[in-house]
PDB file of N, CA and C in Angstrom:
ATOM      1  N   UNK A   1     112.211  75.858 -61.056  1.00  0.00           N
ATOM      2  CA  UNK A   1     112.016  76.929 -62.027  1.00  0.00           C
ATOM      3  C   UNK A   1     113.220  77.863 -61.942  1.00  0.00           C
ATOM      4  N   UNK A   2     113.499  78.158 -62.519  1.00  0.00           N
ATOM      5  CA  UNK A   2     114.918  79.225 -63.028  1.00  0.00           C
ATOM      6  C   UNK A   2     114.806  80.512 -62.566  1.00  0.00           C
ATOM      7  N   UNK A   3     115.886  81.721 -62.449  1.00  0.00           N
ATOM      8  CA  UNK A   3     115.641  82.881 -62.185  1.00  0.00           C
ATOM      9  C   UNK A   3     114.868  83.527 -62.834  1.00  0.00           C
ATOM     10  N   UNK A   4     114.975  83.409 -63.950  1.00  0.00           N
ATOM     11  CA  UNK A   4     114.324  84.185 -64.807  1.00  0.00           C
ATOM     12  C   UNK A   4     112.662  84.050 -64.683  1.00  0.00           C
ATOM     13  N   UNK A   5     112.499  83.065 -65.149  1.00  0.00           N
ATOM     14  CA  UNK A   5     110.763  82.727 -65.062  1.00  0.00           C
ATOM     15  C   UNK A   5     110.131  82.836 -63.868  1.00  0.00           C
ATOM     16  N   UNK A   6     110.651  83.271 -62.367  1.00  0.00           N
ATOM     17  CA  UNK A   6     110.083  83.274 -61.535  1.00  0.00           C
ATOM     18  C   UNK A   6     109.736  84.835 -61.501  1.00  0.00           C
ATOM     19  N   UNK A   7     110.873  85.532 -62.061  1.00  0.00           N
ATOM     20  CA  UNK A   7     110.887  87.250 -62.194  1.00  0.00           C
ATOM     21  C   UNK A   7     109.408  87.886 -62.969  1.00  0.00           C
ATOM     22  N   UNK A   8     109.348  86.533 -63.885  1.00  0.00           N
ATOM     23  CA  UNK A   8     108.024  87.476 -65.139  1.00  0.00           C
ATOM     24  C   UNK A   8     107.535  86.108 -65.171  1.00  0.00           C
ATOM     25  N   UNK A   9     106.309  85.655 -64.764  1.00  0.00           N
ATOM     26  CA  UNK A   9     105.778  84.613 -64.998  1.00  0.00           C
ATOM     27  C   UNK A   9     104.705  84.946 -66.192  1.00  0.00           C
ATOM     28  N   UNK A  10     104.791  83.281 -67.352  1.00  0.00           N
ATOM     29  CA  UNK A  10     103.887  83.428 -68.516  1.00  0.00           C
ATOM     30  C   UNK A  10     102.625  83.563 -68.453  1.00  0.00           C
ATOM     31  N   UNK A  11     101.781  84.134 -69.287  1.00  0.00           N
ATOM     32  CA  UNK A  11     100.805  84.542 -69.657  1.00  0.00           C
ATOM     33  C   UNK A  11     100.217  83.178 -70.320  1.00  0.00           C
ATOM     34  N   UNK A  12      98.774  82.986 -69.993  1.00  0.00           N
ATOM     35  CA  UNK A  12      98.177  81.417 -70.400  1.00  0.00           C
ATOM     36  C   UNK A  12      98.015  82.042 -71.556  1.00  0.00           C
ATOM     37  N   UNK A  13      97.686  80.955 -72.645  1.00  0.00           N
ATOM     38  CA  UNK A  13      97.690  81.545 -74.173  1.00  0.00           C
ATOM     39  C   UNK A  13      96.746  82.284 -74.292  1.00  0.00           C
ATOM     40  N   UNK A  14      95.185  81.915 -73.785  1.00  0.00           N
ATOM     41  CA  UNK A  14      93.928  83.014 -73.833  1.00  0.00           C
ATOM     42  C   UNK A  14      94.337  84.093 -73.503  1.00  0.00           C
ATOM     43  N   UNK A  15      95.196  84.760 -72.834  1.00  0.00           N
ATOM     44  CA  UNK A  15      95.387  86.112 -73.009  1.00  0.00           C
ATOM     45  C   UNK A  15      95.957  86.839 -73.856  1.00  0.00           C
ATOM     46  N   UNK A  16      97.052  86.053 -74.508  1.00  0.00           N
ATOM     47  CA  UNK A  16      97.399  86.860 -76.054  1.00  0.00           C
ATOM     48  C   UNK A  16      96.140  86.486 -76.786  1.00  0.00           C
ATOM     49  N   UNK A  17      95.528  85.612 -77.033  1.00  0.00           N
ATOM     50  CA  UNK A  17      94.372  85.797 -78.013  1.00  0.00           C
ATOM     51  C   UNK A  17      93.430  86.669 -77.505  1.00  0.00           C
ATOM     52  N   UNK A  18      93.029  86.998 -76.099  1.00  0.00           N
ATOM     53  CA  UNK A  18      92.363  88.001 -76.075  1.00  0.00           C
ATOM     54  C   UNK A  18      93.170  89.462 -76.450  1.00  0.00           C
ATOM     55  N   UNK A  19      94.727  89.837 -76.478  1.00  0.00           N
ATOM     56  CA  UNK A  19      95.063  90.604 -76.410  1.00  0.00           C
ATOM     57  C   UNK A  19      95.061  91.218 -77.960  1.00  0.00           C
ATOM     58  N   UNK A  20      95.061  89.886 -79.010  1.00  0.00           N
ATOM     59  CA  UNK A  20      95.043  89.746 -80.481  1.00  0.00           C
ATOM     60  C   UNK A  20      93.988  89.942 -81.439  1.00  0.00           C
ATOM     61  N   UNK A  21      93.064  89.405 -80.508  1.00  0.00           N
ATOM     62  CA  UNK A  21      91.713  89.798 -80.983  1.00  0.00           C
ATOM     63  C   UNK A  21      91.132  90.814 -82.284  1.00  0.00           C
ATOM     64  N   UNK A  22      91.248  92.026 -80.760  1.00  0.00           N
ATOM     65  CA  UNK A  22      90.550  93.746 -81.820  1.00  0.00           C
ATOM     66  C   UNK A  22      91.242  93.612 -82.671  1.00  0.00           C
ATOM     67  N   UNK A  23      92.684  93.295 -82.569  1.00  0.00           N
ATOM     68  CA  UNK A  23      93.427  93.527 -84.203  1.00  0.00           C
ATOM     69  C   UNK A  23      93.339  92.492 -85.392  1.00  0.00           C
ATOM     70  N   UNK A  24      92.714  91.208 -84.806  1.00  0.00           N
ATOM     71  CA  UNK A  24      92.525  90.357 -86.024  1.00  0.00           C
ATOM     72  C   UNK A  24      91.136  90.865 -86.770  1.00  0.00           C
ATOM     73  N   UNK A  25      90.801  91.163 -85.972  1.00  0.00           N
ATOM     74  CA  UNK A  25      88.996  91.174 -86.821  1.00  0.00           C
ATOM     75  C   UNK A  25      88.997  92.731 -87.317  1.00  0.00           C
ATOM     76  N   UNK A  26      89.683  93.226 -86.915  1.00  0.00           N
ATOM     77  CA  UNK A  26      89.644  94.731 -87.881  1.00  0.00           C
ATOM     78  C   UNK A  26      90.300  94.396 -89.353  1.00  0.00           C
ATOM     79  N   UNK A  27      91.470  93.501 -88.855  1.00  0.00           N
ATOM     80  CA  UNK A  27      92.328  92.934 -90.603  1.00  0.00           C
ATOM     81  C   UNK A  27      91.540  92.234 -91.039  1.00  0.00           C
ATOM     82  N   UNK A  28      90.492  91.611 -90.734  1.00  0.00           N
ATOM     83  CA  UNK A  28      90.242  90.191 -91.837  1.00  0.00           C
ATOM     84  C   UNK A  28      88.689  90.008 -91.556  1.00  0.00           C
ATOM     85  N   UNK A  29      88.081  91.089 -91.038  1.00  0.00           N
ATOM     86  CA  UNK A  29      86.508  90.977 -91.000  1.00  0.00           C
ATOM     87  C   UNK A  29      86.019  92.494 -91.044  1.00  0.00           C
ATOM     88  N   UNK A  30      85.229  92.860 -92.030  1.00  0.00           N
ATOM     89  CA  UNK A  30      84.088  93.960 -91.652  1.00  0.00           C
ATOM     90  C   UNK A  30      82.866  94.162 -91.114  1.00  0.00           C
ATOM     91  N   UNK A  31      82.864  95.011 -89.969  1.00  0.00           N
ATOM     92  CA  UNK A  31      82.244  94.660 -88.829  1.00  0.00           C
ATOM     93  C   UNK A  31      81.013  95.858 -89.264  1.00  0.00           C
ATOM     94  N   UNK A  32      81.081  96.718 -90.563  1.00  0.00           N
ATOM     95  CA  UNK A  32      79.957  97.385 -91.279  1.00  0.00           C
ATOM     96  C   UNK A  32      78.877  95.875 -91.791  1.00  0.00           C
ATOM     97  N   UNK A  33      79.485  94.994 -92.355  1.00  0.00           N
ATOM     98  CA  UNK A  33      79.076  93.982 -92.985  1.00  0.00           C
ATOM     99  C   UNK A  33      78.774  92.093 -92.024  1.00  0.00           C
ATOM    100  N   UNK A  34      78.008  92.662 -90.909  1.00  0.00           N
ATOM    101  CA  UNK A  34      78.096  91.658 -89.830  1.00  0.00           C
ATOM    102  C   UNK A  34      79.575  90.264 -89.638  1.00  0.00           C
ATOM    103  N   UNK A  35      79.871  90.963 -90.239  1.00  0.00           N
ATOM    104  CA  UNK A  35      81.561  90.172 -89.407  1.00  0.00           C
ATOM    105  C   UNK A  35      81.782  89.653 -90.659  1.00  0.00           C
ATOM    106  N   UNK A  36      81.328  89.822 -91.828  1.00  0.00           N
ATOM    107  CA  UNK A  36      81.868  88.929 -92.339  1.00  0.00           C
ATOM    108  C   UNK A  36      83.334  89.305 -92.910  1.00  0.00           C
ATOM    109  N   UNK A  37      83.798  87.937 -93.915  1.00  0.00           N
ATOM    110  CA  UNK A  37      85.210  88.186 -94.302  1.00  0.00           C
ATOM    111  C   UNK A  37      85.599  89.537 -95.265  1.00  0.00           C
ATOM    112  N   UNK A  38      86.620  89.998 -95.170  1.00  0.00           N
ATOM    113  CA  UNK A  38      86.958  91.231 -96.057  1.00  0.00           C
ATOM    114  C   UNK A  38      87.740  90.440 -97.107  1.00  0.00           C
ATOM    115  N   UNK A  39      86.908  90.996 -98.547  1.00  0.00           N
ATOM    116  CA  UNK A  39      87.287  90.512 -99.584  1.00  0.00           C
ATOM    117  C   UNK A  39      88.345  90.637-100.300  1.00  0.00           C
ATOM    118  N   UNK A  40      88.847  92.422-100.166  1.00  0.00           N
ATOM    119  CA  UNK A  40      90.066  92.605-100.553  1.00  0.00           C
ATOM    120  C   UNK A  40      91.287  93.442 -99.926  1.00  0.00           C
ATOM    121  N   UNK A  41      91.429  92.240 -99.205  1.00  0.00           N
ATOM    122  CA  UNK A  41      92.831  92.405 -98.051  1.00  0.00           C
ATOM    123  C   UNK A  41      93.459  92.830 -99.116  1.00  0.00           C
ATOM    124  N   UNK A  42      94.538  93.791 -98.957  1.00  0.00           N
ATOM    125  CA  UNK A  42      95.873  93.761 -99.390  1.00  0.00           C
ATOM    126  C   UNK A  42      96.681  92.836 -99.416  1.00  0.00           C
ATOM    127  N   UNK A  43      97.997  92.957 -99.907  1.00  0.00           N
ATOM    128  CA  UNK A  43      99.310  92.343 -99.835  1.00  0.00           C
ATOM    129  C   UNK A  43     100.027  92.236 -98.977  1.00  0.00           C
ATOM    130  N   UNK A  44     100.204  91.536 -97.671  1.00  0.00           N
ATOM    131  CA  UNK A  44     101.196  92.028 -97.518  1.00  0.00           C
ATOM    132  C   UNK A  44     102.689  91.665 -97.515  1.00  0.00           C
ATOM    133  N   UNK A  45     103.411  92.268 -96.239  1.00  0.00           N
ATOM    134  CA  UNK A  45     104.960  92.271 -97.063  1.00  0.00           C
ATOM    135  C   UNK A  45     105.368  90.987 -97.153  1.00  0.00           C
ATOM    136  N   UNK A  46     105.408  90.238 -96.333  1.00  0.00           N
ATOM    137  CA  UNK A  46     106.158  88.587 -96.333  1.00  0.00           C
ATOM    138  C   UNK A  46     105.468  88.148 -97.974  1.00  0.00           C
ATOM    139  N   UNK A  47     104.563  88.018 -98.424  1.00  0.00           N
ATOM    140  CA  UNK A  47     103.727  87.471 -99.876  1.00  0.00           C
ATOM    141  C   UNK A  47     104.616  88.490-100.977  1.00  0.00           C
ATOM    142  N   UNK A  48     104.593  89.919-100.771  1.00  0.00           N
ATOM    143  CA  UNK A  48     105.380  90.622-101.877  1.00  0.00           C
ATOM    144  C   UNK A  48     106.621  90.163-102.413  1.00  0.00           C
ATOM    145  N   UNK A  49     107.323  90.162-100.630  1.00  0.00           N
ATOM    146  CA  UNK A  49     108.868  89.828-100.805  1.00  0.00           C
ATOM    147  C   UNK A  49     108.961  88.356-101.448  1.00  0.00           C
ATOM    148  N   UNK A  50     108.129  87.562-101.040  1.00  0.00           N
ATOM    149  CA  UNK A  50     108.387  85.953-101.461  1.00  0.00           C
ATOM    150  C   UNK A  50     108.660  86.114-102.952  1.00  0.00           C
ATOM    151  N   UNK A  51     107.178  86.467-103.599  1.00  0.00           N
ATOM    152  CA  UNK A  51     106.938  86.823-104.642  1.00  0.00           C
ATOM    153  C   UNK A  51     107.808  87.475-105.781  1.00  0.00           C
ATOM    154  N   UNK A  52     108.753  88.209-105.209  1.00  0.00           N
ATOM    155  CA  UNK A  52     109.283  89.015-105.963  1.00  0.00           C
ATOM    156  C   UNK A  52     110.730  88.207-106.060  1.00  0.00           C
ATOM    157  N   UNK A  53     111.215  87.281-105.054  1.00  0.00           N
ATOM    158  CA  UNK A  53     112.251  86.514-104.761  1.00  0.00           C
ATOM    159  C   UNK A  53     112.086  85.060-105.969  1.00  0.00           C
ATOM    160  N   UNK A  54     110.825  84.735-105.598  1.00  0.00           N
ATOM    161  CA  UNK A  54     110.512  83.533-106.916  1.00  0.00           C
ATOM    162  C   UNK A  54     110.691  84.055-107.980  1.00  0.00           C
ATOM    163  N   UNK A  55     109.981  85.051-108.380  1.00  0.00           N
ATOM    164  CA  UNK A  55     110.313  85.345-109.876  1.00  0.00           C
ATOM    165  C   UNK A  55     111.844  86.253-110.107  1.00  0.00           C
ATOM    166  N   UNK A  56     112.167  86.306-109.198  1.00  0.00           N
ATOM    167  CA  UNK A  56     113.712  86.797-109.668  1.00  0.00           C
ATOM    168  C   UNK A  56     114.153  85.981-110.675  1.00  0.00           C
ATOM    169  N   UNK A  57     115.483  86.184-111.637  1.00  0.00           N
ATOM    170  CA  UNK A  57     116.297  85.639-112.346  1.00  0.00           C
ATOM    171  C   UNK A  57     117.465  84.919-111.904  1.00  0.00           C
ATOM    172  N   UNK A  58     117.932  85.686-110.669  1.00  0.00           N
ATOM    173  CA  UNK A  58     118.811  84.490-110.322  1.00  0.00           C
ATOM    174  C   UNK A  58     117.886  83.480-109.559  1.00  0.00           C
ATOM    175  N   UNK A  59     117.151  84.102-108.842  1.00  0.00           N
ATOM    176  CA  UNK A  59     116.102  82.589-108.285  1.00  0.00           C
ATOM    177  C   UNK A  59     115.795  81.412-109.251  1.00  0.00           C
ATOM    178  N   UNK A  60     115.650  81.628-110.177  1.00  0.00           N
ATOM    179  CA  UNK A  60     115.401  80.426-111.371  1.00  0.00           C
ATOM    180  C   UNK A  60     116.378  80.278-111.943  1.00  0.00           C
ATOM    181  N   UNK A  61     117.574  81.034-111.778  1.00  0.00           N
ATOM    182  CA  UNK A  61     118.801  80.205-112.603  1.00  0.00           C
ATOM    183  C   UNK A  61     119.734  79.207-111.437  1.00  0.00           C
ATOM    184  N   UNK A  62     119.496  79.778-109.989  1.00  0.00           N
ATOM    185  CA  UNK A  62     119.857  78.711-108.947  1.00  0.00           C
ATOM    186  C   UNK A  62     119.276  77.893-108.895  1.00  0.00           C
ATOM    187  N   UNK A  63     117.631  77.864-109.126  1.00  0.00           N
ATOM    188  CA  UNK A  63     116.948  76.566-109.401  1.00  0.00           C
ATOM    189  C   UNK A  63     116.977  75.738-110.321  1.00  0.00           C
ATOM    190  N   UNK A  64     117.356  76.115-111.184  1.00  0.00           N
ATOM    191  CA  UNK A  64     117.508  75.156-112.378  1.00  0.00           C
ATOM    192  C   UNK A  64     119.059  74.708-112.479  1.00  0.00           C
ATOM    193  N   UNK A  65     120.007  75.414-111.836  1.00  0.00           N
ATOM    194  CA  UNK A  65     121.200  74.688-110.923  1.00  0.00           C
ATOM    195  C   UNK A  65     121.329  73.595-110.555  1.00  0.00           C
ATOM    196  N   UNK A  66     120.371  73.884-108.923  1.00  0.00           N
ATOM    197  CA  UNK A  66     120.380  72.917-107.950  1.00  0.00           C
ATOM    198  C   UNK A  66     119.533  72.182-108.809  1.00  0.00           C
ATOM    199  N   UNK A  67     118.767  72.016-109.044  1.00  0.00           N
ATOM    200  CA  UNK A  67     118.236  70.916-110.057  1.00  0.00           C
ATOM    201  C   UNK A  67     119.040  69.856-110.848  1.00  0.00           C
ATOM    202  N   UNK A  68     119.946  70.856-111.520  1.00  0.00           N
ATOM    203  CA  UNK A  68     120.595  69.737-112.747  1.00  0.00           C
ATOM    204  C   UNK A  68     121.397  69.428-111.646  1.00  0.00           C
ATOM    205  N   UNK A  69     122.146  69.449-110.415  1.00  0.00           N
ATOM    206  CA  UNK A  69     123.027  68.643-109.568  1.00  0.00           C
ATOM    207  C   UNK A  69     122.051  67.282-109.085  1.00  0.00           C
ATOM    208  N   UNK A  70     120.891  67.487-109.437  1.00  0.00           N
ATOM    209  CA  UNK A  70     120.213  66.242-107.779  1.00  0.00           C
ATOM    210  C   UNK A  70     120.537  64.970-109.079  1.00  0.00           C
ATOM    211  N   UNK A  71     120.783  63.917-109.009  1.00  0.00           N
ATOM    212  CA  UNK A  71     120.924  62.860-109.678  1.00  0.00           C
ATOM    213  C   UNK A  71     119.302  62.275-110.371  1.00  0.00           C
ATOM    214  N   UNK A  72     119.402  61.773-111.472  1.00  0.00           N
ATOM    215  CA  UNK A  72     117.980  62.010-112.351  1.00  0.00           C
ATOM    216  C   UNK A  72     117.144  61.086-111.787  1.00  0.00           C
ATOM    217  N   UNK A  73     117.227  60.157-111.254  1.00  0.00           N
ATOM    218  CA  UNK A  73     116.146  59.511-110.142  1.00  0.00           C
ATOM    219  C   UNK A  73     115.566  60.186-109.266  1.00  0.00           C
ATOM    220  N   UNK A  74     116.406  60.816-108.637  1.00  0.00           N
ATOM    221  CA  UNK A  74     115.816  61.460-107.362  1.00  0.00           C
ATOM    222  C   UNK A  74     114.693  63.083-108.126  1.00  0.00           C
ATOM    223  N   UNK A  75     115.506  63.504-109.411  1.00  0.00           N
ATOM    224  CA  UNK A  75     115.245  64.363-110.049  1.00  0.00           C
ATOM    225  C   UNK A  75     114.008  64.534-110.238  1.00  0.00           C
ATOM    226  N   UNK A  76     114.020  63.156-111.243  1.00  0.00           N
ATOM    227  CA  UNK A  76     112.463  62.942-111.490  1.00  0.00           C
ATOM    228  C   UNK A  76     111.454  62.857-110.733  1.00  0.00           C
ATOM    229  N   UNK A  77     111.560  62.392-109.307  1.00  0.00           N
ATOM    230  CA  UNK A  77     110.635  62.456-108.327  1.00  0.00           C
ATOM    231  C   UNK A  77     109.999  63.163-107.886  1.00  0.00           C
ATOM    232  N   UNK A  78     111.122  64.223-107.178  1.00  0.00           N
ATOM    233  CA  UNK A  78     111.647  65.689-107.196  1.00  0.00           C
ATOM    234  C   UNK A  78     110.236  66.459-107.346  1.00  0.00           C
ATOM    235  N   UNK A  79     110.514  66.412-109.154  1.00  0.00           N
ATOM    236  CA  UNK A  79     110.087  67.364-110.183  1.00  0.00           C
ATOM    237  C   UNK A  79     108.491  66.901-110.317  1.00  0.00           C
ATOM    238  N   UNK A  80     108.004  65.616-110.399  1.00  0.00           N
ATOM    239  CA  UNK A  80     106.779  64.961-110.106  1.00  0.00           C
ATOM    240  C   UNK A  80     106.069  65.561-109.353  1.00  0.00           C
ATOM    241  N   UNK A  81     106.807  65.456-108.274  1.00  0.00           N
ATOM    242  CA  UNK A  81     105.612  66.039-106.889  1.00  0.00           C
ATOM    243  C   UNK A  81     105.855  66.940-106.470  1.00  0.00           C
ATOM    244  N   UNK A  82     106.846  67.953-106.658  1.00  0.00           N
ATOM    245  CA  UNK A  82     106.570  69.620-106.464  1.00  0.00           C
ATOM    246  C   UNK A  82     106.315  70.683-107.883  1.00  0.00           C
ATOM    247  N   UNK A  83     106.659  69.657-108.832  1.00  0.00           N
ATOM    248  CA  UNK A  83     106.654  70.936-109.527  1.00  0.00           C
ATOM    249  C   UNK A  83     105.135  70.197-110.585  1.00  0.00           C
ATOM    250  N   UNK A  84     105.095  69.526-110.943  1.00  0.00           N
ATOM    251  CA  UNK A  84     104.003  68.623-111.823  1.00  0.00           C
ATOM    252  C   UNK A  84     102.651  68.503-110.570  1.00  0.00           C
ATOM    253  N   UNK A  85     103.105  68.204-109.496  1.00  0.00           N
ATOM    254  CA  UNK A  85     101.766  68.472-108.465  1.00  0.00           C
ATOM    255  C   UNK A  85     101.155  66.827-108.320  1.00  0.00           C
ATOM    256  N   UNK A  86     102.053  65.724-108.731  1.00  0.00           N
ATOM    257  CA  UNK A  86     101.374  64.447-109.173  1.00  0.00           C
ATOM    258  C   UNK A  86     101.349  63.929-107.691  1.00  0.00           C
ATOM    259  N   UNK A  87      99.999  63.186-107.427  1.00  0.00           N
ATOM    260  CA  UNK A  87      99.749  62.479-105.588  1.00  0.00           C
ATOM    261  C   UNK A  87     101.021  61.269-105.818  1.00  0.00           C
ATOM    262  N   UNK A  88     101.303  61.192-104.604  1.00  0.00           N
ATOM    263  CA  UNK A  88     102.374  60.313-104.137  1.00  0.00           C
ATOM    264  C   UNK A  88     102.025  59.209-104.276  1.00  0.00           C
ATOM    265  N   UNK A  89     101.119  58.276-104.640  1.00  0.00           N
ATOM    266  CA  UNK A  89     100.999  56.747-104.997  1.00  0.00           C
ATOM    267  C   UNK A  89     100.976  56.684-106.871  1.00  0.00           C
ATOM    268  N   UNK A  90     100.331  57.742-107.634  1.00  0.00           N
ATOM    269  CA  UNK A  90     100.508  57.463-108.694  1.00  0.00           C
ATOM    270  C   UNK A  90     102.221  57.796-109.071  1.00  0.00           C
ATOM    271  N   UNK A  91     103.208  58.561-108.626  1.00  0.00           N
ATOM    272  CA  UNK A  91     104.179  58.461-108.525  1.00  0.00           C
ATOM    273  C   UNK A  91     105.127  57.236-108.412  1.00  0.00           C
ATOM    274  N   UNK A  92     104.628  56.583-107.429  1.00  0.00           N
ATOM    275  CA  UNK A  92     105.158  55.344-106.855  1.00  0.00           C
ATOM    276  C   UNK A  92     104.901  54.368-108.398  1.00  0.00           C
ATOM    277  N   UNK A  93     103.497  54.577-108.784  1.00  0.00           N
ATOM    278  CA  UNK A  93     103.247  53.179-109.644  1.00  0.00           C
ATOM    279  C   UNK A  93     103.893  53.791-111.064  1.00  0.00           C
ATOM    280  N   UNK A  94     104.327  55.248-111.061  1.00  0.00           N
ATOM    281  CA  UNK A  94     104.611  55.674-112.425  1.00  0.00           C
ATOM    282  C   UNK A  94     106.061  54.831-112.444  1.00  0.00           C
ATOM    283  N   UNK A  95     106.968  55.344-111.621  1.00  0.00           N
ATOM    284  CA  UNK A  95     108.477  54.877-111.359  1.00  0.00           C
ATOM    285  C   UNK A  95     108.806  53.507-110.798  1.00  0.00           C
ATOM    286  N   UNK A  96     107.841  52.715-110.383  1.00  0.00           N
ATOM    287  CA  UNK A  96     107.859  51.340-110.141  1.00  0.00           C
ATOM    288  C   UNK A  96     108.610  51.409-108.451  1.00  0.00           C
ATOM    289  N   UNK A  97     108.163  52.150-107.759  1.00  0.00           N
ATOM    290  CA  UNK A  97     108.785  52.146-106.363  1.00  0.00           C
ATOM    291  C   UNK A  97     107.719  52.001-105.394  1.00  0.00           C
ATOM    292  N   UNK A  98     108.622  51.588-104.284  1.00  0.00           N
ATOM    293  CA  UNK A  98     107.473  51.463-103.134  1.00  0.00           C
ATOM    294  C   UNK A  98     107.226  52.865-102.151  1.00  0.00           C
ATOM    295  N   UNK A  99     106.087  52.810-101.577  1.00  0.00           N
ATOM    296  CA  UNK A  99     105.879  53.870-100.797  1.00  0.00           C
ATOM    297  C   UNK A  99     106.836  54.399 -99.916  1.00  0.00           C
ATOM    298  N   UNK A 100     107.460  53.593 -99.121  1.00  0.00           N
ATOM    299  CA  UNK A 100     108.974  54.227 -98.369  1.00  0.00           C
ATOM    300  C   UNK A 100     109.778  54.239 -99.080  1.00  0.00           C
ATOM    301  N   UNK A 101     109.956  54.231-100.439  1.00  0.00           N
ATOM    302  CA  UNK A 101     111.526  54.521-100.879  1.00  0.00           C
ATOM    303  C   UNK A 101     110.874  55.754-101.675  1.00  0.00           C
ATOM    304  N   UNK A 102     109.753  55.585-101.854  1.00  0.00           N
ATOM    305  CA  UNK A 102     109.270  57.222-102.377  1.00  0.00           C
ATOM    306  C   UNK A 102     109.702  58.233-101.428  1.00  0.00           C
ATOM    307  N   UNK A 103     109.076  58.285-100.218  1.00  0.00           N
ATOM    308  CA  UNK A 103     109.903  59.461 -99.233  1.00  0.00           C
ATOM    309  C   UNK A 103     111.259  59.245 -98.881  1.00  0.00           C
ATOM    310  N   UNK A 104     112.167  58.257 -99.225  1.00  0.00           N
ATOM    311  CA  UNK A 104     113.234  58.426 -98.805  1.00  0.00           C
ATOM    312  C   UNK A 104     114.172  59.091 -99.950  1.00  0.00           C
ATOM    313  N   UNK A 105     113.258  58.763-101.616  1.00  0.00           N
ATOM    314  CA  UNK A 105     113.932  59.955-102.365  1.00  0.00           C
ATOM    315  C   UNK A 105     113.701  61.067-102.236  1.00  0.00           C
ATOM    316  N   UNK A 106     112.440  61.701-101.859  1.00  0.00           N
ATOM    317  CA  UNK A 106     112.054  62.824-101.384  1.00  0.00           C
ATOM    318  C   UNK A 106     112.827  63.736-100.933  1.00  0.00           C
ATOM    319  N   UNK A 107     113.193  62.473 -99.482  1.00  0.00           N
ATOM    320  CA  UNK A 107     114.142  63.153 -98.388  1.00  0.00           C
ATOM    321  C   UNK A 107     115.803  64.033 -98.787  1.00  0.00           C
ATOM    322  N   UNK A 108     115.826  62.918 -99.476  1.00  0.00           N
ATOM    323  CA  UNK A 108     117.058  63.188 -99.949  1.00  0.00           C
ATOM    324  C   UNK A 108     117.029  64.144-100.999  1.00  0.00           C
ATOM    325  N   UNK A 109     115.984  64.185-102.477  1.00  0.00           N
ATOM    326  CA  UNK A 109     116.464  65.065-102.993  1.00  0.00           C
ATOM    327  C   UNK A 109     116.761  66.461-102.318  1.00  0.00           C
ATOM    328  N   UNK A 110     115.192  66.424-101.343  1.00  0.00           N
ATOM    329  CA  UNK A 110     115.351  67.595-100.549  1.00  0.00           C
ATOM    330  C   UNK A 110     116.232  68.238 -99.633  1.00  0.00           C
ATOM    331  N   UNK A 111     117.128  67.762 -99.162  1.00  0.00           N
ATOM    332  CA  UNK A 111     117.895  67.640 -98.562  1.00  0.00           C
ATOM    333  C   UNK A 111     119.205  68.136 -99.369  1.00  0.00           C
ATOM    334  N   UNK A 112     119.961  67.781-100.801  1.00  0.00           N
ATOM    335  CA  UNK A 112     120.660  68.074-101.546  1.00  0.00           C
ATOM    336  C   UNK A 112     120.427  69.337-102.085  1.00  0.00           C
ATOM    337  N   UNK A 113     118.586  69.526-102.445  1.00  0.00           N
ATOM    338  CA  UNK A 113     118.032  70.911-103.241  1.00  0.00           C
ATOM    339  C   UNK A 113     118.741  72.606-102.471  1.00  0.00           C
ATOM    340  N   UNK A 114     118.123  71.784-100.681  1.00  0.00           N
ATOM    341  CA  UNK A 114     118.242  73.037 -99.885  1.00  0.00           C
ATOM    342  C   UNK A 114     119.918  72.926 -99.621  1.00  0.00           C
ATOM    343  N   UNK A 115     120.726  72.035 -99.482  1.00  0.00           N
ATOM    344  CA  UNK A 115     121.800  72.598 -99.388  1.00  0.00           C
ATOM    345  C   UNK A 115     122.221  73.390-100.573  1.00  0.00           C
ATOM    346  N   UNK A 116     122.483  72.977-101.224  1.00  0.00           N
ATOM    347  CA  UNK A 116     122.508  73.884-103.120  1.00  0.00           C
ATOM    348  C   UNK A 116     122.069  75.436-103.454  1.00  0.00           C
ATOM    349  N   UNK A 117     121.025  75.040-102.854  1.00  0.00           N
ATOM    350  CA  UNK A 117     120.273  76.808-102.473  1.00  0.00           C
ATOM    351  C   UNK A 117     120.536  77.655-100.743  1.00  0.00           C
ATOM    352  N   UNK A 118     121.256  76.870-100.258  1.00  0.00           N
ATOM    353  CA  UNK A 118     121.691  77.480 -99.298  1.00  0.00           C
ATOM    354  C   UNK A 118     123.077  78.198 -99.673  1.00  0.00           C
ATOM    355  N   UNK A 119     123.957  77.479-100.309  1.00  0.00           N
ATOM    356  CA  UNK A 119     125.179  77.376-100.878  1.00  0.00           C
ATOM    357  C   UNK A 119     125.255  78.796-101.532  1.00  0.00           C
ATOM    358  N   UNK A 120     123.930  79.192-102.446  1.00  0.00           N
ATOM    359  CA  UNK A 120     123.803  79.819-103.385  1.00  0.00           C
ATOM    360  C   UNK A 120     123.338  80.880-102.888  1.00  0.00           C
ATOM    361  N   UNK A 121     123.033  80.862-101.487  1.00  0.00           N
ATOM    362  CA  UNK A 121     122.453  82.343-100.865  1.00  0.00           C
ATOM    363  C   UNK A 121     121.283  82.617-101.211  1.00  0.00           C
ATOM    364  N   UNK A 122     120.375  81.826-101.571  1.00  0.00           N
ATOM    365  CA  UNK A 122     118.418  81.772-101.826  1.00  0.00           C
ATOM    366  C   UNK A 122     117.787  81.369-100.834  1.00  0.00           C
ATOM    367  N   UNK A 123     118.249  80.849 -99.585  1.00  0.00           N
ATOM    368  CA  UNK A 123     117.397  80.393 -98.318  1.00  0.00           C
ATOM    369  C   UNK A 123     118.683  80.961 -97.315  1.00  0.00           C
TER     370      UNK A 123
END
């Protein structure tokens, strides 16, 4: 074991969950209403910021960017199953492909999308 970890030894995980506890169930249960769930949580910030980042204008004009770069095979796939929402075998039988070359376009478009939007300063 190393210097360090012998100096401050870890905590088993049950103790951050006991330590996490009081504060989860005050956020996400009312304890007026025998525990149950609280209906109207707020927002908070990570969901605002996302939110406000998707619907930006340059967010959709980098997306529709990186888009027109991915080559129209991979495009179409792409666009099938993230943006159309279509399950991955009717995909396969729409485009006449097999199940591993379905994720290996996947891979790849994905792979081209996020560099593109990395490029572009959106991730």
């Amino acid at each position: 074991m190393d210097f360090y970890r012998r100096q401050k030894p870890e905590k088993p995980f049950s103790a951050y969950l006991e330590e996490s506890q009081p504060s989860f169930d005050q956020h996400f249960f009312d304890q007026s209403n025998y525990g149950h769930w609280i209906h109207n949580i707020g927002p908070n910030y990570l969901s605002n910021q996302a939110d406000s980042q998707v619907l930006s204008t340059e967010f959709r004009q980098a997306l529709e960017f990186c888009l027109s770069k991915l080559p129209s095979r991979l495009k179409a796939v792409f666009m099938a199953k993230y943006f159309d929402e279509i399950e991955s075998m009717e995909i396969c039988r729409e485009f006449e492909i097999s199940d591993k070359n379905f994720w290996v376009i996947i891979f790849r478009a994905k792979t081209i999308f996020r560099k593109c939007l990395a490029k572009n300063e959106m991730i």
